[in-house]
N, C-alpha and C. Protein backbone atom coordinates (compact mmCIF):
# COMPACT_ATOMS: atom_id res chain seq x y z
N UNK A 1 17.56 -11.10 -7.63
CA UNK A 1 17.70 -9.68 -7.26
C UNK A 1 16.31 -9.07 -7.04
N UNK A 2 16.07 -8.31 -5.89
CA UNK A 2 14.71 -7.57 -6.08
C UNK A 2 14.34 -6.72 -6.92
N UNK A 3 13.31 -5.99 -6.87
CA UNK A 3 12.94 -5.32 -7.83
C UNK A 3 12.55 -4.10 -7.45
N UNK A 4 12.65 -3.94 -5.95
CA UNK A 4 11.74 -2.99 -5.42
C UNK A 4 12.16 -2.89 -4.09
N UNK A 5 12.04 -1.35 -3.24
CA UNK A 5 12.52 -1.25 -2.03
C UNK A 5 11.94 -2.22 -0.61
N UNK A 6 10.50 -2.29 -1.47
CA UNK A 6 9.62 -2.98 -0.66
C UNK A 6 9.52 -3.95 -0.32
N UNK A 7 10.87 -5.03 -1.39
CA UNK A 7 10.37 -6.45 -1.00
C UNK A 7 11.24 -6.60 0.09
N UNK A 8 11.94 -5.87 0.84
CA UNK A 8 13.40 -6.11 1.62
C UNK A 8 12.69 -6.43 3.22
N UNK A 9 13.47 -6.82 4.16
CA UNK A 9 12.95 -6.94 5.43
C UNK A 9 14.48 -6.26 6.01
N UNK A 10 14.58 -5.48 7.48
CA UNK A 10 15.11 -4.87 7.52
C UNK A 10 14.91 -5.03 9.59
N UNK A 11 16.13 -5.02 10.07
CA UNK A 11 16.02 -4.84 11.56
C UNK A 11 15.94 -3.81 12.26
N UNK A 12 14.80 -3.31 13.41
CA UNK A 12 14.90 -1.94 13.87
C UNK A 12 15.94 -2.41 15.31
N UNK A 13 16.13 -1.23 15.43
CA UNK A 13 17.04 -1.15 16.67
C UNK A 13 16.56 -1.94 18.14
N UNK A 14 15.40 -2.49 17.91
CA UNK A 14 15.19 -3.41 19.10
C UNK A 14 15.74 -4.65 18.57
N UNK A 15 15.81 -5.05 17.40
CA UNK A 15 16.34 -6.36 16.89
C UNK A 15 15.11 -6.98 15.96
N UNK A 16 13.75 -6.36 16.06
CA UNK A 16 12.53 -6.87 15.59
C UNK A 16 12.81 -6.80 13.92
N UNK A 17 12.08 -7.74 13.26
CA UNK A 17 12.14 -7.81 11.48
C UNK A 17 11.33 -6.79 11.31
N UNK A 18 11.31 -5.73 10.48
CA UNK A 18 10.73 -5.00 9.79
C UNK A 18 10.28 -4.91 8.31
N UNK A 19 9.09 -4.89 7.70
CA UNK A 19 8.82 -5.44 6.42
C UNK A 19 9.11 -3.68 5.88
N UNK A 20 10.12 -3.50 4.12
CA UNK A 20 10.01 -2.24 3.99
C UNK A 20 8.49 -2.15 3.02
N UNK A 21 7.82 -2.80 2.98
CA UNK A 21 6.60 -3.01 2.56
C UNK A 21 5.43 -1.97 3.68
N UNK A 22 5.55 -1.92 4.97
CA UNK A 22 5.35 -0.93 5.67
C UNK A 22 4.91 0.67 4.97
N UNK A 23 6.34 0.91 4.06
CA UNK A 23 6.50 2.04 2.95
C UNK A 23 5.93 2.28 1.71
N UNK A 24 5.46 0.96 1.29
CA UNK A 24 4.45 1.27 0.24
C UNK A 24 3.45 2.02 -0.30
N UNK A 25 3.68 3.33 -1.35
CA UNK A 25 3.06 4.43 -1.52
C UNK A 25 3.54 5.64 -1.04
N UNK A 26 4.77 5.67 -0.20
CA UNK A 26 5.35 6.57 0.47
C UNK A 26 6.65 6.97 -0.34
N UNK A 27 6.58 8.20 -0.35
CA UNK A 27 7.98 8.48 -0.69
C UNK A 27 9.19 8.65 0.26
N UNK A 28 10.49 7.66 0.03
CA UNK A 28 11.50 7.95 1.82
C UNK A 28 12.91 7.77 1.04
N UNK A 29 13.28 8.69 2.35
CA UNK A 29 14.36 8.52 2.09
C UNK A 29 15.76 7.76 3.25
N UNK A 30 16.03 7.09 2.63
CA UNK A 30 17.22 6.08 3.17
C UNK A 30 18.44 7.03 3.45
N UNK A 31 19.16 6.45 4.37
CA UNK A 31 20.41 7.50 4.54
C UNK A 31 21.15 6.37 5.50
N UNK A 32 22.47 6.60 5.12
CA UNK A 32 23.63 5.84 6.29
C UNK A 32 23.61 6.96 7.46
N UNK A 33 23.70 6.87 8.67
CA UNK A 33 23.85 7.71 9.32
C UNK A 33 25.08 7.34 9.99
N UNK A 34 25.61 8.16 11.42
CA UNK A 34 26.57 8.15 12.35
C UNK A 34 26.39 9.33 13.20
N UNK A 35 26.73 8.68 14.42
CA UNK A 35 26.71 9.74 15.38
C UNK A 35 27.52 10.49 15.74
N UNK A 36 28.77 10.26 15.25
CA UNK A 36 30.19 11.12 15.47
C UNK A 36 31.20 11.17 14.13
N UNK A 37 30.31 11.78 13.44
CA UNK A 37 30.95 12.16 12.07
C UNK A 37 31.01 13.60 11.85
N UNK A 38 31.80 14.58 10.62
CA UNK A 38 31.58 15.57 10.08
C UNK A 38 30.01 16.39 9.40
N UNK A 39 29.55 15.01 8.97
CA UNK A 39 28.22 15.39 9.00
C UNK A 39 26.72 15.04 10.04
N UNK A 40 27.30 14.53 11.07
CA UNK A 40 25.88 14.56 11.85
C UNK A 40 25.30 15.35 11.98
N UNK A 41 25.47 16.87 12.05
CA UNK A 41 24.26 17.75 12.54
C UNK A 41 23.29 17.84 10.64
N UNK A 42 23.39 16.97 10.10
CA UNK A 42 22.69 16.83 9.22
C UNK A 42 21.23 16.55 9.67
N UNK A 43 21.29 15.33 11.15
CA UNK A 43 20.15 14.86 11.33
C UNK A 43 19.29 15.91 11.93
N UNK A 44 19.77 17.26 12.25
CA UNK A 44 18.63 18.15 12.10
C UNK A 44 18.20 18.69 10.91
N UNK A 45 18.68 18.56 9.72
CA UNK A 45 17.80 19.00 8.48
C UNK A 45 17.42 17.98 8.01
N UNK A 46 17.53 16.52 8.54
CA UNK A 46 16.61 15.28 8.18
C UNK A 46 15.32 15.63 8.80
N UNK A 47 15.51 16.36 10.11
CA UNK A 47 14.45 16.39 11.06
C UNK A 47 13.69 16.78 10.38
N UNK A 48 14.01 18.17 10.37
CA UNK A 48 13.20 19.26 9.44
C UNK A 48 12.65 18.74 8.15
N UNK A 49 13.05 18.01 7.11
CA UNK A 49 12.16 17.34 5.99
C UNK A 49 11.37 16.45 6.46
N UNK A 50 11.62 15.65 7.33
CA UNK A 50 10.61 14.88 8.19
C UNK A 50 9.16 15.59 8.85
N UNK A 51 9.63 16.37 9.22
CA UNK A 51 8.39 17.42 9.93
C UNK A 51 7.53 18.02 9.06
N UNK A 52 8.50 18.36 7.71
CA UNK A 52 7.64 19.61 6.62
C UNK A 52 7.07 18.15 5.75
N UNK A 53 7.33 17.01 5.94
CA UNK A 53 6.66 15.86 4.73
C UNK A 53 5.76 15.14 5.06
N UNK A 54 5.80 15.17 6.38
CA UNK A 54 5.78 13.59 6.72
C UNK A 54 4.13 13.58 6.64
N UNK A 55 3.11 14.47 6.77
CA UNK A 55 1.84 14.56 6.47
C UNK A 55 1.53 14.35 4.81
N UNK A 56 2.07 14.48 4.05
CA UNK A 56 2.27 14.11 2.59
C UNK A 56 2.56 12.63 2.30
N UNK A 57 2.93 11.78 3.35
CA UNK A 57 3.26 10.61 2.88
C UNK A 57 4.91 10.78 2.59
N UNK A 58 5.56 10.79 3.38
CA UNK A 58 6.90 10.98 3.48
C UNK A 58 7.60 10.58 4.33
N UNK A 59 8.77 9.72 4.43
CA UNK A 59 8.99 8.89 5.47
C UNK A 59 10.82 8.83 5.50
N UNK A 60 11.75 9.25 6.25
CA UNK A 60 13.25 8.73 6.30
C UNK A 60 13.21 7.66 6.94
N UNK A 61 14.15 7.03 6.56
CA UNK A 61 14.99 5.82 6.98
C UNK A 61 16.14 5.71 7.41
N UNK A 62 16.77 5.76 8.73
CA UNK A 62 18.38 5.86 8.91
C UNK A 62 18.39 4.47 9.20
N UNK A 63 19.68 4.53 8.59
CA UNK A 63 20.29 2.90 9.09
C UNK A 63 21.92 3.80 9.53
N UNK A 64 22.18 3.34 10.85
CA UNK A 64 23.34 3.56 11.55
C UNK A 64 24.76 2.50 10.65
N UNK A 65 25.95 3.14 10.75
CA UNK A 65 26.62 2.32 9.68
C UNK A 65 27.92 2.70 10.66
N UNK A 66 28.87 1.81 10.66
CA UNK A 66 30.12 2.17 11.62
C UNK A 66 31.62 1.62 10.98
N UNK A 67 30.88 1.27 9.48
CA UNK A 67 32.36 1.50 8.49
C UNK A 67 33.03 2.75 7.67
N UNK A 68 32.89 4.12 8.53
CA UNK A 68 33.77 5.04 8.14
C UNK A 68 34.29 5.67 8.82
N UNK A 69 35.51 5.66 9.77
CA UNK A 69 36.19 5.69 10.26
C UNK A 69 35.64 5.71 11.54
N UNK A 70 35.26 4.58 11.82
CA UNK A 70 34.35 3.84 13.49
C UNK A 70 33.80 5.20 14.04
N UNK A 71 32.43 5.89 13.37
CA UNK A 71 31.84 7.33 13.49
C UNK A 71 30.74 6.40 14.08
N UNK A 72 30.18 5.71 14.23
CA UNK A 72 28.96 4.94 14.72
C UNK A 72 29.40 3.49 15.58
N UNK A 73 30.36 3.91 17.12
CA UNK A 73 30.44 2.78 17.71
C UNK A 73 29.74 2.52 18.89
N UNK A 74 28.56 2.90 18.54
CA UNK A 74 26.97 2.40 20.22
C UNK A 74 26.74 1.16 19.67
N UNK A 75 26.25 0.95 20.57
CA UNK A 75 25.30 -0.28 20.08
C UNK A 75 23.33 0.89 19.87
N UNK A 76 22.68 -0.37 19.54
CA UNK A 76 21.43 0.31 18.92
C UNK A 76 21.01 1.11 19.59
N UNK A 77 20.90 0.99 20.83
CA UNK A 77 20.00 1.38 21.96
C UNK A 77 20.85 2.92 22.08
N UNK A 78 22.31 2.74 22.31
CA UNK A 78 22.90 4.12 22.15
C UNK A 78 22.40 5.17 21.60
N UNK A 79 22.44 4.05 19.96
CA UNK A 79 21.78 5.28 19.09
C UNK A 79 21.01 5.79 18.65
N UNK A 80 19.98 5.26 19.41
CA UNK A 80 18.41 5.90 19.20
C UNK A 80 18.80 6.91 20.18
N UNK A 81 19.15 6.55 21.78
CA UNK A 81 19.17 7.68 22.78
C UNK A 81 19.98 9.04 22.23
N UNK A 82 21.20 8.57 21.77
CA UNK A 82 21.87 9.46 20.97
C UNK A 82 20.30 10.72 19.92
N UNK A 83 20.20 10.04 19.44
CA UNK A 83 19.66 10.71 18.03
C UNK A 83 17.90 11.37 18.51
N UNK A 84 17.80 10.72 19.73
CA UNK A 84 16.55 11.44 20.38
C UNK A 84 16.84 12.58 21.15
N UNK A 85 17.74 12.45 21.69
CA UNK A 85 18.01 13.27 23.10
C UNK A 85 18.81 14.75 22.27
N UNK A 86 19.58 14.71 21.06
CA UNK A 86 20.74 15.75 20.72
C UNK A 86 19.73 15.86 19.42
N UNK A 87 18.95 15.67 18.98
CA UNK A 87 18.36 16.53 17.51
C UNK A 87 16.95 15.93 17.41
N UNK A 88 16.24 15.49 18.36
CA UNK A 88 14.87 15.09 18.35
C UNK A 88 14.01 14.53 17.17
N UNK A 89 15.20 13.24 17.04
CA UNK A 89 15.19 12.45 15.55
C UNK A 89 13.36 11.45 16.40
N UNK A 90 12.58 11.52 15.06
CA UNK A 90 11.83 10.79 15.41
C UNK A 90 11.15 9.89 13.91
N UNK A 91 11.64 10.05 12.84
CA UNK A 91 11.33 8.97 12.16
C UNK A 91 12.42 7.97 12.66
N UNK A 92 12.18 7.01 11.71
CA UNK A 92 12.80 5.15 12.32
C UNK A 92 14.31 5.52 11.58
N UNK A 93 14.90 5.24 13.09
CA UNK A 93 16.50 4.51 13.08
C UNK A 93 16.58 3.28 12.90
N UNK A 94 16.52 2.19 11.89
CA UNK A 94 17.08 1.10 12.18
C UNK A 94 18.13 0.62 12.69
N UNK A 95 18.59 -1.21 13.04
CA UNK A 95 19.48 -1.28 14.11
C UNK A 95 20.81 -0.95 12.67
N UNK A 96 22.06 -1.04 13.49
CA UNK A 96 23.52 -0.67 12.26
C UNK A 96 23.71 -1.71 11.59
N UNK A 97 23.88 -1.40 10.38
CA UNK A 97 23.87 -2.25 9.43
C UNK A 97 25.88 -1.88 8.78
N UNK A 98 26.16 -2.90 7.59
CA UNK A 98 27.17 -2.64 6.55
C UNK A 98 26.55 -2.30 5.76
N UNK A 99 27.40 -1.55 5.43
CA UNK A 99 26.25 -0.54 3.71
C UNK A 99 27.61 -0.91 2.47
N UNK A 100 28.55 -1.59 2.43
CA UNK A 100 29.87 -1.87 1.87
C UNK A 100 30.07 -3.43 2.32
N UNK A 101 31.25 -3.94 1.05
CA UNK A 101 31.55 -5.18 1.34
C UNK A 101 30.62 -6.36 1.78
N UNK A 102 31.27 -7.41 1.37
CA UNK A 102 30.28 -8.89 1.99
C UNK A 102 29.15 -8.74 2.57
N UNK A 103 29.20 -8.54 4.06
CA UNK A 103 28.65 -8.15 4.57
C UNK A 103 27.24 -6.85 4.59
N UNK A 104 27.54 -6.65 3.73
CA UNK A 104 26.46 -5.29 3.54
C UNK A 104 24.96 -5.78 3.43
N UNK A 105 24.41 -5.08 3.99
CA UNK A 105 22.92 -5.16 4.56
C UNK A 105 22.10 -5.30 2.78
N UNK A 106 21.23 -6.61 2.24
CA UNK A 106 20.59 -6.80 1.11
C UNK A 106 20.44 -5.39 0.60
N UNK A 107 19.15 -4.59 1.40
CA UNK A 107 18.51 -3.13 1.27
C UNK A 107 20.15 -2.52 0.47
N UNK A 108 20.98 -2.23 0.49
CA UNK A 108 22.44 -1.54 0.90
C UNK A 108 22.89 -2.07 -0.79
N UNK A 109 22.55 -3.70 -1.08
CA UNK A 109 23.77 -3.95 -2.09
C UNK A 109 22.62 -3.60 -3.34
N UNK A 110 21.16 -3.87 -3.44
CA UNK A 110 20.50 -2.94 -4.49
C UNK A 110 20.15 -1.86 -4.54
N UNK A 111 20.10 -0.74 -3.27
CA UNK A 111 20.35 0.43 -3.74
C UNK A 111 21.37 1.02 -4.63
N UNK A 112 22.65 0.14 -4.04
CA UNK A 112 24.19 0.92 -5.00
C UNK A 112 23.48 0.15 -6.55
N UNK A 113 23.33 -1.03 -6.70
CA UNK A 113 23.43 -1.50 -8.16
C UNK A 113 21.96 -0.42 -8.55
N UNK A 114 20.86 -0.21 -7.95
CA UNK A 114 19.78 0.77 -8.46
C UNK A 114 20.60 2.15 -8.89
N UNK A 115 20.88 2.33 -8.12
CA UNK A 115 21.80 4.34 -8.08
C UNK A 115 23.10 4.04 -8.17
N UNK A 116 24.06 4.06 -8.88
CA UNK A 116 25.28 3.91 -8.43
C UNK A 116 25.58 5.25 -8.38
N UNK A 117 27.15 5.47 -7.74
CA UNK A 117 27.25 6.78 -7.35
C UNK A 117 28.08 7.07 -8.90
N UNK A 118 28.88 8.29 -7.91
CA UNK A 118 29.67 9.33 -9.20
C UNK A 118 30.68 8.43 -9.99
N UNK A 119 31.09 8.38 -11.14
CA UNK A 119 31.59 7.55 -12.56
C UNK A 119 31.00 5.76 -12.63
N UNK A 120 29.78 5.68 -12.10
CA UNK A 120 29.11 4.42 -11.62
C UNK A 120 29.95 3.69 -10.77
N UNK A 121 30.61 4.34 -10.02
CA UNK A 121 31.00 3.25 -8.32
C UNK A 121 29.96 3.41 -7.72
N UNK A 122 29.82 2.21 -6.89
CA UNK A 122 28.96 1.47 -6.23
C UNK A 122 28.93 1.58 -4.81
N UNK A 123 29.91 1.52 -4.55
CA UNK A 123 30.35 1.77 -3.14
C UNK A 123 29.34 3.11 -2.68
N UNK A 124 29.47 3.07 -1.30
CA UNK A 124 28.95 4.01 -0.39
C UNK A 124 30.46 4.45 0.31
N UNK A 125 30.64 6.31 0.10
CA UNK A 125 31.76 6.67 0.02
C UNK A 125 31.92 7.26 1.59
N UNK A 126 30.83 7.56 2.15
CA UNK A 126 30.99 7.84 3.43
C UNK A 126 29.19 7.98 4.35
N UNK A 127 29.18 8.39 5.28
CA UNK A 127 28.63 8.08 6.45
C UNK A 127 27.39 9.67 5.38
N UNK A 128 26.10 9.20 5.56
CA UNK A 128 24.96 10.30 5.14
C UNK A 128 24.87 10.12 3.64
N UNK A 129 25.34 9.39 3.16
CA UNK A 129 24.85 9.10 1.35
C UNK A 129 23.19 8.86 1.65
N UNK A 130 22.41 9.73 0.73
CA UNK A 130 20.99 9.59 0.89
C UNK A 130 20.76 8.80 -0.61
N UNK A 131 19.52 8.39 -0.62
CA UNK A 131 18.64 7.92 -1.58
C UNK A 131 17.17 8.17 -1.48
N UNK A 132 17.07 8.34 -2.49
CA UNK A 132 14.99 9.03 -2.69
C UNK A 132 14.68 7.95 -3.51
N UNK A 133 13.62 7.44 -2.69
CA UNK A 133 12.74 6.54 -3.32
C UNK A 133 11.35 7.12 -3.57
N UNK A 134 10.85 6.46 -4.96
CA UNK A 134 9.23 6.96 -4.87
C UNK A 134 8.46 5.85 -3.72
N UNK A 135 7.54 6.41 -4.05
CA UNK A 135 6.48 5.50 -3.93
C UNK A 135 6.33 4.31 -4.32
N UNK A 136 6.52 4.17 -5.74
CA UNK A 136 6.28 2.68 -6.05
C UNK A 136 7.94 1.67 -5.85
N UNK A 137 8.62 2.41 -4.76
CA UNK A 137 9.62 1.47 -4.42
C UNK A 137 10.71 1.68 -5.06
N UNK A 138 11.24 2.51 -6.35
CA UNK A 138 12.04 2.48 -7.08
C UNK A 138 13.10 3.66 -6.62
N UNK A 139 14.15 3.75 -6.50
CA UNK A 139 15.15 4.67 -6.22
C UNK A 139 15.16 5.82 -7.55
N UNK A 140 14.93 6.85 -7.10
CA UNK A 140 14.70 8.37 -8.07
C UNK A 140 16.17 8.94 -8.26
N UNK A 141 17.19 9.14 -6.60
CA UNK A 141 18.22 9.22 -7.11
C UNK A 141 18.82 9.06 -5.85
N UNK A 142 19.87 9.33 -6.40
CA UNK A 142 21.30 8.84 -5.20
C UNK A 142 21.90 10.65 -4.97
N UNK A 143 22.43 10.88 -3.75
CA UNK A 143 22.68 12.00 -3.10
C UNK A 143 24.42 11.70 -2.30
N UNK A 144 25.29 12.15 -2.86
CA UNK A 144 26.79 12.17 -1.83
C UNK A 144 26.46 13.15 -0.58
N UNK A 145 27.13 12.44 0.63
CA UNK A 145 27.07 12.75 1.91
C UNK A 145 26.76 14.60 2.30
N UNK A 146 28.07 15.41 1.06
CA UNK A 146 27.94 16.69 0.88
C UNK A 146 26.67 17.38 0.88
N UNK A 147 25.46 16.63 0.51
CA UNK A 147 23.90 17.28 -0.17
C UNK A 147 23.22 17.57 1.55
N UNK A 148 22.91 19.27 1.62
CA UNK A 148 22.29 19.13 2.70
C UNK A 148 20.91 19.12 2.66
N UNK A 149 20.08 18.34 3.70
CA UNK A 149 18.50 17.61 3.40
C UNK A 149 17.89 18.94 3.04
N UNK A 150 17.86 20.21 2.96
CA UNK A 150 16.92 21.31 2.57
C UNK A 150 17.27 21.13 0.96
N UNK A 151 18.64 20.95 0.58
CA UNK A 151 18.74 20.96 -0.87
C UNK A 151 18.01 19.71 -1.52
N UNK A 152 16.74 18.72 -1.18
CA UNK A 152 16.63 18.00 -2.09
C UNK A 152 14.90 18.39 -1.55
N UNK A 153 14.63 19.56 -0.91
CA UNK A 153 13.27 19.74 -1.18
C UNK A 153 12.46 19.30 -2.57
N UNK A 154 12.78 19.77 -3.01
CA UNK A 154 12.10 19.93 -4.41
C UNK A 154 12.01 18.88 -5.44
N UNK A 155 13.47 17.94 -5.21
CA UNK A 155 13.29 16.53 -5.55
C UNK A 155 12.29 15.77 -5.09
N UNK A 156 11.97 15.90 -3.27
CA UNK A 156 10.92 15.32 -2.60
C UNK A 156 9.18 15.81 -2.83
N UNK A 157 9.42 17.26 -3.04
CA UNK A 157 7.84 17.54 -3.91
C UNK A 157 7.67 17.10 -5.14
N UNK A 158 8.93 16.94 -5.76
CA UNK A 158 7.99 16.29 -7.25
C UNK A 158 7.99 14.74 -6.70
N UNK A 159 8.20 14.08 -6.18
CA UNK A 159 7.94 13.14 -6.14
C UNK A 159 6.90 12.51 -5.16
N UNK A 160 6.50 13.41 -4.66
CA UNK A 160 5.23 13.18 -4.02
C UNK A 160 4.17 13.52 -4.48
N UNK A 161 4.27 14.14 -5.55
CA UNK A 161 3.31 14.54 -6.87
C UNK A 161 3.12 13.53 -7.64
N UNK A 162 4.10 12.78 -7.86
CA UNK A 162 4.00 11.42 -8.97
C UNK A 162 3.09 9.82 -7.80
């Protein structure tokens, strides 16, 4: 099992390996995304923490996910165009991953065992579950889809303090 967000390798939407070692010293946050869900216009208050952090050493992570009720069916390339063109997403989309079951993306099955969610299920309950990682790689906390990105300001300043 890893130990750390950093030791993971991870595919961007061109198909290229990505080391999350890249992130080291940064505080980010991970998120399932989708492009045709109840919560997409979230990715404009991702934007917005992106913009107000990202000079601090602050970094999101979407990984596109298309196991909740088929809300993410592009392929990669879709959904970058998607997520550039309708909310002028410009931290990294990775390519879609499983964030649930067998299949679920490494990054995906130690975040849940790091954070588990509400009465310790594990599962990822829908499409925008966030996670805050510090810096030194470790998950700070786990966030249900409901949390909108202005409400975890303050989680993200103290932890860019530490």
């Amino acid at each position: 099992m890893s130990t750390s967000f950093h030791t993971f390798e991870v595919k961007n939407a061109g198909g290229e390996s990505v080391s999350l070692k890249n992130f080291a010293g940064q505080v980010v946050l991970v998120v399932n995304v989708a492009s045709k869900c109840g919560f997409t216009p979230q990715y404009k208050g991702l934007q917005e923490l992106y913009d107000k952090f990202k000079d601090r050493g602050f970094n999101i992570v979407g990984f596109p996910c298309n196991q909740f009720g088929s809300q993410e069916p592009g392929s990669d390339q879709e959904i970058q165009q998607f997520c550039e063109l309708n909310y002028g997403v410009s931290f990294p989309v990775m390519a879609k991953v499983d964030v649930n079951g067998a299949a679920a993306d490494p990054v995906y099955k130690w975040l849940k065992e790091s954070a588990p969610g509400l009465l310790g299920t594990e599962m990822i309950k829908w499409n925008f579950t966030k996670f805050l990682i510090g810096k030194d790689g470790q998950v700070i906390k786990r966030y249900g889809p409901q949390e909108e990105p202005k409400s975890l300001i303050e989680d993200i300043e103290n932890a860019l303090k530490n």
